[in-house]
C-alpha atoms as a PDB file:
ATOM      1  CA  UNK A   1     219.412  19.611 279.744  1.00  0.00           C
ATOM      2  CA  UNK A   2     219.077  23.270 279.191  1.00  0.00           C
ATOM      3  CA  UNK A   3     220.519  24.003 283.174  1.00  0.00           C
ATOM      4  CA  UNK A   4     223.668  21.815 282.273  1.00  0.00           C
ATOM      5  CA  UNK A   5     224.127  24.026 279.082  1.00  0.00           C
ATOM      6  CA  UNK A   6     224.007  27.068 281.187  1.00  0.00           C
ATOM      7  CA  UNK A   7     226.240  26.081 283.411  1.00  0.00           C
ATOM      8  CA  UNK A   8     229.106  24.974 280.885  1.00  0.00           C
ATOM      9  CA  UNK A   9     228.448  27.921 278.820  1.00  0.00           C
ATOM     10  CA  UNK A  10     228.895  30.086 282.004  1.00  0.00           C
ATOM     11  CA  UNK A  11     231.909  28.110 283.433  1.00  0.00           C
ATOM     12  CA  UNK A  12     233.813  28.729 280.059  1.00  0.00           C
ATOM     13  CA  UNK A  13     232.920  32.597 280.106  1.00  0.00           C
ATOM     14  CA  UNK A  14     233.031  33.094 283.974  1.00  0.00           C
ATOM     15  CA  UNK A  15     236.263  33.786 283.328  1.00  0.00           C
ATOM     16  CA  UNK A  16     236.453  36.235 280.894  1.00  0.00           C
ATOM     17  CA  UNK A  17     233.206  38.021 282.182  1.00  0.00           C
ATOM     18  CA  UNK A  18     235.183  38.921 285.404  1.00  0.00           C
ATOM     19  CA  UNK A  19     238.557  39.502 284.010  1.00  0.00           C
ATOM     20  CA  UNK A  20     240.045  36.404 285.904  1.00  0.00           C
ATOM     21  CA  UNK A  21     238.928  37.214 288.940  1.00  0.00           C
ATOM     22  CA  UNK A  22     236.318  33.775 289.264  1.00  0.00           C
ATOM     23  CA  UNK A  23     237.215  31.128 287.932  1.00  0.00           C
ATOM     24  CA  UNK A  24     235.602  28.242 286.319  1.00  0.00           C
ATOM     25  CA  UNK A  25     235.305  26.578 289.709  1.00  0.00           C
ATOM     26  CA  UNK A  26     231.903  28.810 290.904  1.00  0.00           C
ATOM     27  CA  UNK A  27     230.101  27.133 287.584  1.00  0.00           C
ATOM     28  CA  UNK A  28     227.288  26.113 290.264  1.00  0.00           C
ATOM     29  CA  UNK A  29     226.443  29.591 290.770  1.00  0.00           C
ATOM     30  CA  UNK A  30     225.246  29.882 287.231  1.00  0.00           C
ATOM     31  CA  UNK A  31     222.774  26.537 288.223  1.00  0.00           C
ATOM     32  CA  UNK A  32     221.578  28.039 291.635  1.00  0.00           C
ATOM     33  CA  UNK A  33     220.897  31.412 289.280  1.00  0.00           C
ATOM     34  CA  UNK A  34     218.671  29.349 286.985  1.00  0.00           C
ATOM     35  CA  UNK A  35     216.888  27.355 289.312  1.00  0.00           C
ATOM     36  CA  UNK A  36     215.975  30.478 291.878  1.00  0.00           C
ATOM     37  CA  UNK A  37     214.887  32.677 288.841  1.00  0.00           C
ATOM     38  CA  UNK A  38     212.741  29.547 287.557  1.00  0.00           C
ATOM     39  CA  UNK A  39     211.512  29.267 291.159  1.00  0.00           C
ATOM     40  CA  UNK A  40     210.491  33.036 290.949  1.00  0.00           C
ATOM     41  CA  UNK A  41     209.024  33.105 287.944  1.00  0.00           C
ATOM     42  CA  UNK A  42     207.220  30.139 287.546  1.00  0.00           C
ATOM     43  CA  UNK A  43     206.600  28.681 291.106  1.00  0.00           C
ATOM     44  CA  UNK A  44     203.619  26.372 289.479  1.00  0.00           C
ATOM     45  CA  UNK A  45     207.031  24.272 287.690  1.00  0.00           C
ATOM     46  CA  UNK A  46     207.681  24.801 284.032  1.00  0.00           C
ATOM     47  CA  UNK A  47     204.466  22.850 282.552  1.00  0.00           C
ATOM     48  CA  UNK A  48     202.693  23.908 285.071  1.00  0.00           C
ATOM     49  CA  UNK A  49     199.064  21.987 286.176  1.00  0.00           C
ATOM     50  CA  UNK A  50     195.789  22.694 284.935  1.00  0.00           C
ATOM     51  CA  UNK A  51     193.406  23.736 287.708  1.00  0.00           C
ATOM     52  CA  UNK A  52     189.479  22.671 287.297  1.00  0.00           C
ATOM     53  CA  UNK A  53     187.263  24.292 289.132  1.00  0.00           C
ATOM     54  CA  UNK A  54     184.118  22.381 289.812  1.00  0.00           C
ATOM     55  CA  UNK A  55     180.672  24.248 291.159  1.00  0.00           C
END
């Protein structure tokens, strides 16, 4: 929910960001963004997984 937010949000202000020079149409550059800086920062996924270590 919170990547399709993004990505309105930055379609509606791509726009004015650049000064018209992108248009709304690259919104899925704003999504790719998101997901590869999730992917950096958090390669385990958001919640992540508990790891057990057993001797």
């Amino acid at each position: 929910m919170l990547l399709g937010v993004l990505e309105a949000l930055g379609a509606g202000y791509i726009g004015d960001l650049t000064g018209g020079f992108l248009g709304s149409h690259y919104q899925d550059i704003f999504a790719f963004l998101v997901l590869i800086l999730v992917l950096t920062l958090k390669p385990s996924g958001l919640l992540g997984s508990k790891s057990v270590e057993r001797a």
